[in-house]
C-alpha atoms as a PDB file:
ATOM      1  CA  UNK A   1       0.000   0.000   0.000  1.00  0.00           C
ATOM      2  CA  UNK A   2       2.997   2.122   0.835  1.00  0.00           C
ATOM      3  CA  UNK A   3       4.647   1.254  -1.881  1.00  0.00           C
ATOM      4  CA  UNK A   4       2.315   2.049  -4.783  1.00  0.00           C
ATOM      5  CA  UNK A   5       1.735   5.296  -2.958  1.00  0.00           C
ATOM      6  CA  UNK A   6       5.635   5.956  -3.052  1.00  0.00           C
ATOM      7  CA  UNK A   7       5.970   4.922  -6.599  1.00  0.00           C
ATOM      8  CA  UNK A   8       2.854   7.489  -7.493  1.00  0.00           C
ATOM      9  CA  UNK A   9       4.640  10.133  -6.014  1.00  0.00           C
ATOM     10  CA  UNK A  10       7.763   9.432  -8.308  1.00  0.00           C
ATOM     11  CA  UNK A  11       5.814   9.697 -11.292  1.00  0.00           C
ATOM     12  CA  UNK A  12       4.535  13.455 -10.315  1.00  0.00           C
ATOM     13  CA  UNK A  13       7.961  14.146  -9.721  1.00  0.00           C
ATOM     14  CA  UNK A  14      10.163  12.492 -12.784  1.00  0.00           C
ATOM     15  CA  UNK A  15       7.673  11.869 -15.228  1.00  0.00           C
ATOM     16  CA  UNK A  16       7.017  15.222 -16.162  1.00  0.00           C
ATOM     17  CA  UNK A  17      10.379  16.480 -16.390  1.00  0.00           C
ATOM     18  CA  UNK A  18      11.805  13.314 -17.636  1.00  0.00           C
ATOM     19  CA  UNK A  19       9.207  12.890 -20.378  1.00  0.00           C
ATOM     20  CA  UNK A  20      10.490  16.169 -21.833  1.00  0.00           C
ATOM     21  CA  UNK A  21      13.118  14.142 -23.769  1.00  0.00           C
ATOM     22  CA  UNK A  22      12.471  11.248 -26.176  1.00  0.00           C
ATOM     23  CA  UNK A  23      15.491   9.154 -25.304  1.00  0.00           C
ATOM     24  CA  UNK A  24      13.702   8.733 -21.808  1.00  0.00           C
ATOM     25  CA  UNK A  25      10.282   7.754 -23.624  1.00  0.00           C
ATOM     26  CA  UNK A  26      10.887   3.775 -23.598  1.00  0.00           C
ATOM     27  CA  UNK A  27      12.316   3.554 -20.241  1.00  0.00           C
ATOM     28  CA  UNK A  28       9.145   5.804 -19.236  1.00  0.00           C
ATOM     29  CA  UNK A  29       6.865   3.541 -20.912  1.00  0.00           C
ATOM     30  CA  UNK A  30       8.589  -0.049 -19.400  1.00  0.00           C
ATOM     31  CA  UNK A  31       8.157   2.429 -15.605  1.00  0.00           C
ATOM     32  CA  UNK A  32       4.275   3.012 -16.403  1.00  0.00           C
ATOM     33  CA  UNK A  33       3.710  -0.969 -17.068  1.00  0.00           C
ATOM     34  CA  UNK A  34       5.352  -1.859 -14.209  1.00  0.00           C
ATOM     35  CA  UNK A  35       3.540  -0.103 -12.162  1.00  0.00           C
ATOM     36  CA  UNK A  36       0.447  -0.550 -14.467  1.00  0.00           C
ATOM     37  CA  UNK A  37       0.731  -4.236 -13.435  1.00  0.00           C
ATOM     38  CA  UNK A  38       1.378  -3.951  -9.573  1.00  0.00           C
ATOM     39  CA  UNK A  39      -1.731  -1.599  -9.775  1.00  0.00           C
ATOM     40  CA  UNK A  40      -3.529  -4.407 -11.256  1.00  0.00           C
ATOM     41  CA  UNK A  41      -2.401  -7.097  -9.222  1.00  0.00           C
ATOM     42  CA  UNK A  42      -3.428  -4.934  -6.080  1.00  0.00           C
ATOM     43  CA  UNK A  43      -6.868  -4.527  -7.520  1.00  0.00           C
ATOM     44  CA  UNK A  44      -7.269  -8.459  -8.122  1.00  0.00           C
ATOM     45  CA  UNK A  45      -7.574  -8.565  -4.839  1.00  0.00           C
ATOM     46  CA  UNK A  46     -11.099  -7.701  -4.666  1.00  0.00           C
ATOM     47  CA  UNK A  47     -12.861  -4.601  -2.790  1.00  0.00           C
ATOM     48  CA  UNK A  48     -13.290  -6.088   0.648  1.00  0.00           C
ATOM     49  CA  UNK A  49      -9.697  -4.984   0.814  1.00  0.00           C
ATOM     50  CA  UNK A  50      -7.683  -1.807   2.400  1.00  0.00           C
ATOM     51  CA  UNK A  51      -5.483  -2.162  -0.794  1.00  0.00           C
ATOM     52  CA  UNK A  52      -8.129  -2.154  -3.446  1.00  0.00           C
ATOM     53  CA  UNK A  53      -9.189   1.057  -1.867  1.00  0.00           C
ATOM     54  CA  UNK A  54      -5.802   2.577  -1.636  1.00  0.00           C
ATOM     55  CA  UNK A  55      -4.528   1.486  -4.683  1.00  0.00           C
ATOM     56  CA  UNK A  56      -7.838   2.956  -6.118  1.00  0.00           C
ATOM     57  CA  UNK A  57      -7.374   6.468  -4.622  1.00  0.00           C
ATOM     58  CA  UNK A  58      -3.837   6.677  -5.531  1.00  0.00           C
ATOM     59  CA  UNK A  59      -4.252   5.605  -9.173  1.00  0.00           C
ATOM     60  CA  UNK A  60      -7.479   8.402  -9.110  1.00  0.00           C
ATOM     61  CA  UNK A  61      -5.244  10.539  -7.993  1.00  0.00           C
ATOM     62  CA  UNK A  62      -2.152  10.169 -10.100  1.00  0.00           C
ATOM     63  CA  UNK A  63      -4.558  10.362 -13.174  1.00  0.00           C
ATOM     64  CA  UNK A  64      -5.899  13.174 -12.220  1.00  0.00           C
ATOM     65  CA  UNK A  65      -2.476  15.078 -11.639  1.00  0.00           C
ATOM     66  CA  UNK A  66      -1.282  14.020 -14.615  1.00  0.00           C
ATOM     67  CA  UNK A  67      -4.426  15.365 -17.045  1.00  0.00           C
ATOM     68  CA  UNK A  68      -3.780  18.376 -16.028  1.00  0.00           C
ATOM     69  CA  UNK A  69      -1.881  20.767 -18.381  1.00  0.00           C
ATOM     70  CA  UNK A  70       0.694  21.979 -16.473  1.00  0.00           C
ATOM     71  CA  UNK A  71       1.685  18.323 -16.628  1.00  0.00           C
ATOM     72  CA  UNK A  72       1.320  18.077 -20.942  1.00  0.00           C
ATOM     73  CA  UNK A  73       3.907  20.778 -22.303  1.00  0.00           C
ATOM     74  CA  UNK A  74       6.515  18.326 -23.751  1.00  0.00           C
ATOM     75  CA  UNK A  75       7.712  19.301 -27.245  1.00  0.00           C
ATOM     76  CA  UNK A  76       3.897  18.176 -28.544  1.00  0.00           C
ATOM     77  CA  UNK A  77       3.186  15.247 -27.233  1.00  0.00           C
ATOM     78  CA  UNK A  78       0.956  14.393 -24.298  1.00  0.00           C
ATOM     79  CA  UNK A  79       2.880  11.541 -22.517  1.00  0.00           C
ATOM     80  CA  UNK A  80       1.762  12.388 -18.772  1.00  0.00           C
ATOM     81  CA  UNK A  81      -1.688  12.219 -20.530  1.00  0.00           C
ATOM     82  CA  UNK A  82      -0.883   8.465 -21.559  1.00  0.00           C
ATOM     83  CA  UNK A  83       0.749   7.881 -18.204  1.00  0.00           C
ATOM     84  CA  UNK A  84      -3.001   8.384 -16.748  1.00  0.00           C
ATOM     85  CA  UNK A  85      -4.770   6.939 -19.077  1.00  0.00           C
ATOM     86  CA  UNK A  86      -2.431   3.814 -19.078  1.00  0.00           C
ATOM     87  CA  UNK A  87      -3.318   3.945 -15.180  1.00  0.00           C
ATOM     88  CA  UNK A  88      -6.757   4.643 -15.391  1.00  0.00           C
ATOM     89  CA  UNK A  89      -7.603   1.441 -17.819  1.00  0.00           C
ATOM     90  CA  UNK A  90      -6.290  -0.810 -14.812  1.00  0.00           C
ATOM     91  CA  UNK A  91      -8.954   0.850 -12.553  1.00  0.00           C
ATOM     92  CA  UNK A  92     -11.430   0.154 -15.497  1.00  0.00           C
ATOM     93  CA  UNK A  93     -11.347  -3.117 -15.703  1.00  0.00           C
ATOM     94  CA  UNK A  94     -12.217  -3.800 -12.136  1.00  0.00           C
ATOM     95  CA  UNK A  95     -14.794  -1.015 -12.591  1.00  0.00           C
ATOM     96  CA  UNK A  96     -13.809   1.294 -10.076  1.00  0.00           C
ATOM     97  CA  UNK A  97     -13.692   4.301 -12.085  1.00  0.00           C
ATOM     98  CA  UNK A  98     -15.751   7.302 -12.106  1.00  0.00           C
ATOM     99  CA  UNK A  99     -13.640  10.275  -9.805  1.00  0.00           C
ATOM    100  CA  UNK A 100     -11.553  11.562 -13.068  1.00  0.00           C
ATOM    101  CA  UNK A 101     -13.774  13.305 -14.755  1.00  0.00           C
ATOM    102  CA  UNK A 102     -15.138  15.693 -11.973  1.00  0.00           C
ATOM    103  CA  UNK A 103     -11.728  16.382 -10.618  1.00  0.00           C
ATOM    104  CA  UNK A 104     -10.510  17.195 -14.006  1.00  0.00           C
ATOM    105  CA  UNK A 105     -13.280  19.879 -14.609  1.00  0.00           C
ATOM    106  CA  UNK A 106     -13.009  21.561 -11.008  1.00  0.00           C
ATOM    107  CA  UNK A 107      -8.957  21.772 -11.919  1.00  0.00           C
ATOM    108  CA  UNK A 108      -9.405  22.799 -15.572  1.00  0.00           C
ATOM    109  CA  UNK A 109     -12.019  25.515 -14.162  1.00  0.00           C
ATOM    110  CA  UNK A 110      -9.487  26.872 -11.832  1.00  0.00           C
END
């Protein structure tokens, strides 16, 4: 639970900065499956769980961070945008999906 939590702070510190440069891209993209995978391996676990719920509100979270524009001024391309949407599918297949959208229009409105 810690863990995941750690690793989603990484992303909202490197990511952004490191995605900036192309030759980063691939190990950026082998980062986001890992954790893609622990995410999902977390949420197997079923909702009865402390760790479905955190991993939930951390994933929310991170996708929500990373939609936000701030986070999407690389040279064109949107990869912190991909990061969370990578993230977000994970949370869609178990269904537990559904707090992006209004946290993404009260931080867009602001």
């Amino acid at each position: 639970m810690i863990l995941l939590n750690h690793v989603a702070n990484l992303f909202l510190t490197l990511v952004p900065a490191l995605s900036n440069y192309s030759e980063n891209w691939a190990q950026l993209e082998e980062f986001t499956f890992a954790v893609a995978k622990m995410a999902a391996e977390s949420l197997r676990l079923g909702r009865a769980t402390l760790l479905f719920e955190a991993t939930v509100h951390t994933v929310t979270r991170l996708c929500n961070v990373m939609s936000i524009d701030v986070f999407n001024n690389c040279h064109g391309i949107n990869f912190c945008s991909w990061v969370g949407e990578t993230l977000l599918t994970e949370l869609e297949k178990v269904g537990a999906c559904g707090g992006l959208d209004a946290s993404v229009l009260v931080a867009a409105s602001n």
